[in-house]
PDB file of N, CA and C in Angstrom:
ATOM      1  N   UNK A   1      55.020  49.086   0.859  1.00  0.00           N
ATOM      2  CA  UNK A   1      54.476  49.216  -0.481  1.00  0.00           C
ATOM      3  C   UNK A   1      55.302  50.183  -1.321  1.00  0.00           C
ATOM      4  N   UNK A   2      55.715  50.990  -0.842  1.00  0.00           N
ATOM      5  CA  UNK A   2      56.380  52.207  -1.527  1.00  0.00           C
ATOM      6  C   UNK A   2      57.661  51.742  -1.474  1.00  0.00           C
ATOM      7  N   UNK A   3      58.227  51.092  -0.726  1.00  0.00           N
ATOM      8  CA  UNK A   3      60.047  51.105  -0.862  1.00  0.00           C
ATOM      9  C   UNK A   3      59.831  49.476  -1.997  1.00  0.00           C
ATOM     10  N   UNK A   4      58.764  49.051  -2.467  1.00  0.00           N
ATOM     11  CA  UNK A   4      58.434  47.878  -3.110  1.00  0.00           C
ATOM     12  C   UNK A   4      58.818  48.549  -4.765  1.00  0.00           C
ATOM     13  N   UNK A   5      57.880  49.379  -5.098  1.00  0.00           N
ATOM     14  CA  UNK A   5      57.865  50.557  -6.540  1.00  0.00           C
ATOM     15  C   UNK A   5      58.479  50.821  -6.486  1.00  0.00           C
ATOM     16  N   UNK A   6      59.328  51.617  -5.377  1.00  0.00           N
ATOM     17  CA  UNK A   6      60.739  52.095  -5.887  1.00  0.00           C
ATOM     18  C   UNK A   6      61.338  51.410  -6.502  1.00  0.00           C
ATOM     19  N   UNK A   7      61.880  50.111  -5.714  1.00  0.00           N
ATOM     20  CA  UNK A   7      63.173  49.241  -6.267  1.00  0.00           C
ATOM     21  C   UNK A   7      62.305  48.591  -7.560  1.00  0.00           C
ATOM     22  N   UNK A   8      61.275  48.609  -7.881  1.00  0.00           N
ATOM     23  CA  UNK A   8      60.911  47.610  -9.122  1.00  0.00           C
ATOM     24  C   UNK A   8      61.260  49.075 -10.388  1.00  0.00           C
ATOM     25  N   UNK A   9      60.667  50.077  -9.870  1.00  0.00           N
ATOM     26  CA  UNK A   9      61.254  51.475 -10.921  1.00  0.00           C
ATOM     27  C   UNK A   9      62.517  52.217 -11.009  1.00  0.00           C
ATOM     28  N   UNK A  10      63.765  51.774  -9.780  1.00  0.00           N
ATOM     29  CA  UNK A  10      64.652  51.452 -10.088  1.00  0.00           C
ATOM     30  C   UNK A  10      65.705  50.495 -11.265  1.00  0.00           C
ATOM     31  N   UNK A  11      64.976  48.954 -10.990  1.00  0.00           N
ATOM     32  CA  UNK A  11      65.116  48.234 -12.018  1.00  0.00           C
ATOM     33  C   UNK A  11      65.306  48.396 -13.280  1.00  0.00           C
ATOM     34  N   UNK A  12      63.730  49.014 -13.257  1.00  0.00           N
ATOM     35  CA  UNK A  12      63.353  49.511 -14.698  1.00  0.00           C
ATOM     36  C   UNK A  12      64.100  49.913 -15.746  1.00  0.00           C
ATOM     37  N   UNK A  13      64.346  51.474 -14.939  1.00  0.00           N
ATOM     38  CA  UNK A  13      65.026  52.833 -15.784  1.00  0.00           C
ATOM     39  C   UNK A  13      66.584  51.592 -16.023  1.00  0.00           C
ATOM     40  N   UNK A  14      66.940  51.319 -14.874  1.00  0.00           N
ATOM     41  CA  UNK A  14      68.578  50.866 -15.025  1.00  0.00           C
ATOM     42  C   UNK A  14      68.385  49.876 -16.464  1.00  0.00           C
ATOM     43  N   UNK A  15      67.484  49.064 -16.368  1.00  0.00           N
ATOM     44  CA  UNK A  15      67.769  48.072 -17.502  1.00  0.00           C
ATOM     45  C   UNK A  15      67.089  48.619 -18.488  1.00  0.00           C
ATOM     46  N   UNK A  16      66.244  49.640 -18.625  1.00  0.00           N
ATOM     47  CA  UNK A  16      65.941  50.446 -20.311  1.00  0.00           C
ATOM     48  C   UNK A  16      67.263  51.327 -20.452  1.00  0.00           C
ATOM     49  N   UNK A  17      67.987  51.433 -19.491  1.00  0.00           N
ATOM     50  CA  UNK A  17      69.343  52.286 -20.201  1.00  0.00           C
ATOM     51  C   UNK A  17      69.714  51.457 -20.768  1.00  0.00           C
ATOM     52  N   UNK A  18      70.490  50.793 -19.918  1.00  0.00           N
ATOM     53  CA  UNK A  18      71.425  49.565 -20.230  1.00  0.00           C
ATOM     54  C   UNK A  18      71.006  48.974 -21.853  1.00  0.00           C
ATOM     55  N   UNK A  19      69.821  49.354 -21.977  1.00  0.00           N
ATOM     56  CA  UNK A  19      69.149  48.098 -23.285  1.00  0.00           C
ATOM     57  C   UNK A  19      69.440  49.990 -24.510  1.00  0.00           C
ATOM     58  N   UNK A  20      69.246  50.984 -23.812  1.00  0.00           N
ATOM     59  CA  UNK A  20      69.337  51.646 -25.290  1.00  0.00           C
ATOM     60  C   UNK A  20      71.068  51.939 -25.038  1.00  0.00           C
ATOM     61  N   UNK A  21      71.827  51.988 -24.012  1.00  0.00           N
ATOM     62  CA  UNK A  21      72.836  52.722 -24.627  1.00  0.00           C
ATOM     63  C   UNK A  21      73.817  51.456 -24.784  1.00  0.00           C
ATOM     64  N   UNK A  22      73.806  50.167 -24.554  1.00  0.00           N
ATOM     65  CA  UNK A  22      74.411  48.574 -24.490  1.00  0.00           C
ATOM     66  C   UNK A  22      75.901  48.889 -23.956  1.00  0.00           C
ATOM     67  N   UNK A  23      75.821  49.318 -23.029  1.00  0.00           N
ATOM     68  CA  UNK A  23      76.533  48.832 -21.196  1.00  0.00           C
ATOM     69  C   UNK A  23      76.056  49.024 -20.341  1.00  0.00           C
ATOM     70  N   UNK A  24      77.371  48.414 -19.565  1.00  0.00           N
ATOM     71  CA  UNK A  24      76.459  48.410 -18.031  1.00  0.00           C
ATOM     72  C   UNK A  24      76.286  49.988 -17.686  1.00  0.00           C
ATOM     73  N   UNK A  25      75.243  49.940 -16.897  1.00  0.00           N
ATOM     74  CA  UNK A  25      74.774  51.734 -16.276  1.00  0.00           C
ATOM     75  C   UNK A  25      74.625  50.503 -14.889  1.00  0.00           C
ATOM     76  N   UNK A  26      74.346  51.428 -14.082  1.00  0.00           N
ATOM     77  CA  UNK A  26      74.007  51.276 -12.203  1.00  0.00           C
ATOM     78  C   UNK A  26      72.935  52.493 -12.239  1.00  0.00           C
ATOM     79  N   UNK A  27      72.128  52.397 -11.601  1.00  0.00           N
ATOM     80  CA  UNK A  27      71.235  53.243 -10.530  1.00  0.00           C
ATOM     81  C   UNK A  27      71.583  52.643  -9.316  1.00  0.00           C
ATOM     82  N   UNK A  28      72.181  53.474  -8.858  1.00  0.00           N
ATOM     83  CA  UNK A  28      72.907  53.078  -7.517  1.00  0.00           C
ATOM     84  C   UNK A  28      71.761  53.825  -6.355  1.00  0.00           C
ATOM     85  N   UNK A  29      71.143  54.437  -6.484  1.00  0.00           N
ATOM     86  CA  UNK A  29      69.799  55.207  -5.858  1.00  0.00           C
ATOM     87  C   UNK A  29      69.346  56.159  -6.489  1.00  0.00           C
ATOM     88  N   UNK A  30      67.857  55.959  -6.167  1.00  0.00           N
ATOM     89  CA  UNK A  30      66.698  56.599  -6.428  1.00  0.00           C
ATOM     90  C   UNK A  30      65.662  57.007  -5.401  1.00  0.00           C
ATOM     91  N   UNK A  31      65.573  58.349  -4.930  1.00  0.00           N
ATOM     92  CA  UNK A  31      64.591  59.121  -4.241  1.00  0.00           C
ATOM     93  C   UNK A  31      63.699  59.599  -5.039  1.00  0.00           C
ATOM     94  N   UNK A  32      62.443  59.508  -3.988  1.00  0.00           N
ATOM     95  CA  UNK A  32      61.157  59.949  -4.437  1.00  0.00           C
ATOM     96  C   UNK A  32      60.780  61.286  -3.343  1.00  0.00           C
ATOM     97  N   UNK A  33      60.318  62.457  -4.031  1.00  0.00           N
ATOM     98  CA  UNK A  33      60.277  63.598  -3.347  1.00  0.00           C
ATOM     99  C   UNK A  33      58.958  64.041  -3.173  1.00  0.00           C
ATOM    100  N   UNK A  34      58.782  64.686  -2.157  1.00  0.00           N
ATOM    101  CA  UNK A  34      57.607  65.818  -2.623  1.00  0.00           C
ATOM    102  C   UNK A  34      57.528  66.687  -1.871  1.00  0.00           C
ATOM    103  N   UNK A  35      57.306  68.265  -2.297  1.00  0.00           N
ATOM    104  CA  UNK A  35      57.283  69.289  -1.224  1.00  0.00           C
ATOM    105  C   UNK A  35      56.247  70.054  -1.031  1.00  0.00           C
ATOM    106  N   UNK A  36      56.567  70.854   0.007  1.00  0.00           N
ATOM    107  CA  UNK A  36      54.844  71.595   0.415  1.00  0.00           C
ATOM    108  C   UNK A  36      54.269  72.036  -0.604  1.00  0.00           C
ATOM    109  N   UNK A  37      54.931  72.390  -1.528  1.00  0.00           N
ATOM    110  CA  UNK A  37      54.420  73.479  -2.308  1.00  0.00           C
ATOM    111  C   UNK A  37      53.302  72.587  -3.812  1.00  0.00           C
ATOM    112  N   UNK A  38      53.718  71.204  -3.463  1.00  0.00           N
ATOM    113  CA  UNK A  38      53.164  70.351  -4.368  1.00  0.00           C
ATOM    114  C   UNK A  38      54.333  70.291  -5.258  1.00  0.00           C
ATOM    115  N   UNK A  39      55.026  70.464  -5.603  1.00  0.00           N
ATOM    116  CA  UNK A  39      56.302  69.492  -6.404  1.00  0.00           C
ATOM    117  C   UNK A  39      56.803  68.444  -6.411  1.00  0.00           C
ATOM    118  N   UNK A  40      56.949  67.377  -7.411  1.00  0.00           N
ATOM    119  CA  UNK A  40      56.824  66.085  -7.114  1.00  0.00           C
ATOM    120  C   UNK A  40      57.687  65.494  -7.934  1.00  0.00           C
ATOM    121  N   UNK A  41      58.975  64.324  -7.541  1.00  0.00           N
ATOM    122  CA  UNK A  41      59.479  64.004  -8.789  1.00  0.00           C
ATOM    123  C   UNK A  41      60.606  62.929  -7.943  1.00  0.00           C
ATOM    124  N   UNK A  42      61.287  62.739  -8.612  1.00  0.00           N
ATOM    125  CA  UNK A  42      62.457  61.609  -8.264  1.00  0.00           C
ATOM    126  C   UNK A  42      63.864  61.910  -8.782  1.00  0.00           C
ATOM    127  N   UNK A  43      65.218  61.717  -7.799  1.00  0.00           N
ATOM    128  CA  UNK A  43      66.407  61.977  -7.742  1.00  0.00           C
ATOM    129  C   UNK A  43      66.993  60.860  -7.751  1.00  0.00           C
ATOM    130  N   UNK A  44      67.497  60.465  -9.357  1.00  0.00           N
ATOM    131  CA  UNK A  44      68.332  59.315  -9.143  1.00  0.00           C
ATOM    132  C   UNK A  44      69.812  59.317  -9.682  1.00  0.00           C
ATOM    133  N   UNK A  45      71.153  58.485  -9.100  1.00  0.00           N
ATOM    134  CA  UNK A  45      72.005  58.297  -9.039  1.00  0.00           C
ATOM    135  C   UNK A  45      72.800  57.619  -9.998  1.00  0.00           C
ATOM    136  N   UNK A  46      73.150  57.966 -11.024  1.00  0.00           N
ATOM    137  CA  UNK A  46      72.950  57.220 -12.143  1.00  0.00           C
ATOM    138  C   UNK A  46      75.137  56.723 -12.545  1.00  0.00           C
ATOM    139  N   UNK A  47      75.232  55.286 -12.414  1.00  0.00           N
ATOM    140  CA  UNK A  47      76.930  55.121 -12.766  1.00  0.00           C
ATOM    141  C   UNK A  47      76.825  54.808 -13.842  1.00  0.00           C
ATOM    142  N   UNK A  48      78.093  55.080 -14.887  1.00  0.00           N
ATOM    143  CA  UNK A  48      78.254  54.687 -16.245  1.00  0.00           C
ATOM    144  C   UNK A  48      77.211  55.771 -17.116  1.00  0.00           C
ATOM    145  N   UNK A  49      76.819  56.448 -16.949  1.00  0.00           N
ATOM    146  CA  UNK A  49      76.327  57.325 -17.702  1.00  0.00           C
ATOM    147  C   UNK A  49      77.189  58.714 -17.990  1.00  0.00           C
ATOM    148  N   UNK A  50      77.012  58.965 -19.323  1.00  0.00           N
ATOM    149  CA  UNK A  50      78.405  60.135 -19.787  1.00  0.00           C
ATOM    150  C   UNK A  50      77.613  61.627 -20.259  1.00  0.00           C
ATOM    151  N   UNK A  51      78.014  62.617 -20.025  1.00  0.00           N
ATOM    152  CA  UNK A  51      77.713  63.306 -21.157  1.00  0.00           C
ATOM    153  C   UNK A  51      77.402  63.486 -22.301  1.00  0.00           C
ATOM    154  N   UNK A  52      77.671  62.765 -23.100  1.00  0.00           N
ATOM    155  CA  UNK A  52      77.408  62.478 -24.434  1.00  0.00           C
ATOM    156  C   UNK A  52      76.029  61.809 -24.703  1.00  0.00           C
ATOM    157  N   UNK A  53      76.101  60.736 -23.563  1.00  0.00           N
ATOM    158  CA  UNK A  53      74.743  59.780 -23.583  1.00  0.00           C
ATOM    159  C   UNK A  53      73.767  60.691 -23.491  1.00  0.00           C
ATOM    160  N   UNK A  54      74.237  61.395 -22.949  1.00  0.00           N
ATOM    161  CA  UNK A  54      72.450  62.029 -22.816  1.00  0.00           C
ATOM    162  C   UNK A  54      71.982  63.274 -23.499  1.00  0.00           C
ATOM    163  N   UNK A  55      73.350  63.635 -23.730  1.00  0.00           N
ATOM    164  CA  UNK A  55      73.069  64.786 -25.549  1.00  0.00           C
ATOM    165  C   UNK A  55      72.478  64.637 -26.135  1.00  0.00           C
ATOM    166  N   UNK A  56      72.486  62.603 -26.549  1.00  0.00           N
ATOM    167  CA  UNK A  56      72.770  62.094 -27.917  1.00  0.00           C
ATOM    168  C   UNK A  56      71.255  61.381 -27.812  1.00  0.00           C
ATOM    169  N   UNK A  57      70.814  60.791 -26.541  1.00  0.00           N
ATOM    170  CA  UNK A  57      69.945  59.946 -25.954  1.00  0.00           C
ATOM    171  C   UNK A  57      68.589  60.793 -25.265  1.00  0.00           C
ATOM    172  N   UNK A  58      69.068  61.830 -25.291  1.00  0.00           N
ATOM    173  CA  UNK A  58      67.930  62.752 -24.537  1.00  0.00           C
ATOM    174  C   UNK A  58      66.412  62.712 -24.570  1.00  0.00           C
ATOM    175  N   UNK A  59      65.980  62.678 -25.538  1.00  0.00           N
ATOM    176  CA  UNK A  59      64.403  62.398 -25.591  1.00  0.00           C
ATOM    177  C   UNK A  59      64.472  61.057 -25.313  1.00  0.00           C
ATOM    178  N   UNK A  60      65.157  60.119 -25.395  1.00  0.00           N
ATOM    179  CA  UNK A  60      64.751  58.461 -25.352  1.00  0.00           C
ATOM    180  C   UNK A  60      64.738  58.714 -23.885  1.00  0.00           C
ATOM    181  N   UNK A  61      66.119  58.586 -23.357  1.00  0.00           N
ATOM    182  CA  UNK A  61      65.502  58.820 -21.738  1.00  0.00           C
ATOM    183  C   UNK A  61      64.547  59.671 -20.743  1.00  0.00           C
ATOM    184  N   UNK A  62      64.335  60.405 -21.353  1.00  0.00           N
ATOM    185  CA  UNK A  62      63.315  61.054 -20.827  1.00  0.00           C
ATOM    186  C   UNK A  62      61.702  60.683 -20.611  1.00  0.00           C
ATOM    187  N   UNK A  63      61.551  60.047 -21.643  1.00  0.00           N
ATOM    188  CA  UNK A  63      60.917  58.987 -21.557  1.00  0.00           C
ATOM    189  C   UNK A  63      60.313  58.295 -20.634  1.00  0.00           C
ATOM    190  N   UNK A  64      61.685  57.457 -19.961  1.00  0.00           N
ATOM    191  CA  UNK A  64      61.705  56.430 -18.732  1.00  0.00           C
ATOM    192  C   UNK A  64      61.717  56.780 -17.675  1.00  0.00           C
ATOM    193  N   UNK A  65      62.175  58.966 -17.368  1.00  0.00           N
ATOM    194  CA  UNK A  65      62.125  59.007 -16.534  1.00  0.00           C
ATOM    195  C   UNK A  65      60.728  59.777 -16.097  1.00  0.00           C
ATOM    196  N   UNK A  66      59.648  60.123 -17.107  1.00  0.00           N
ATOM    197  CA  UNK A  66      58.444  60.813 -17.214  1.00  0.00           C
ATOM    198  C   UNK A  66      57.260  59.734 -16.723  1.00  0.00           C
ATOM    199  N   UNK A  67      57.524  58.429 -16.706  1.00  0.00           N
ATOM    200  CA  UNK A  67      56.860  57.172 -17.137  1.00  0.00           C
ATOM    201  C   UNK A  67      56.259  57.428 -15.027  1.00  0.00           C
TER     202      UNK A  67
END
């Protein structure tokens, strides 16, 4: 069930980049975490994404990755 959400919220984020910044991006992987302490969140691997993109793009993606 869980390695199911991942790859469908993998998908996701990759093709809402792809659709705001119009090229190809990769999420080449995405981990889902959580630690004792209750901290909780996801580590993903992101190709084709620049510096700039996310200067420029910052609240939009954040977004997709809060979701």
């Amino acid at each position: 069930m869980i390695t199911e959400e991942l790859l469908q919220v993998r998908s996701d984020i990759e093709n809402n980049l792809r659709m705001l910044l119009g090229r190809a991006v990769r999420v080449t992987e995405l981990y889902a975490f959580a630690l004792p302490c209750g901290c909780n969140g996801i580590t993903a691997n992101i190709r084709g994404l620049e510096l700039d993109d996310i200067e420029v793009f910052e609240e939009q993606m954040l977004i997709y990755f809060k979701k």
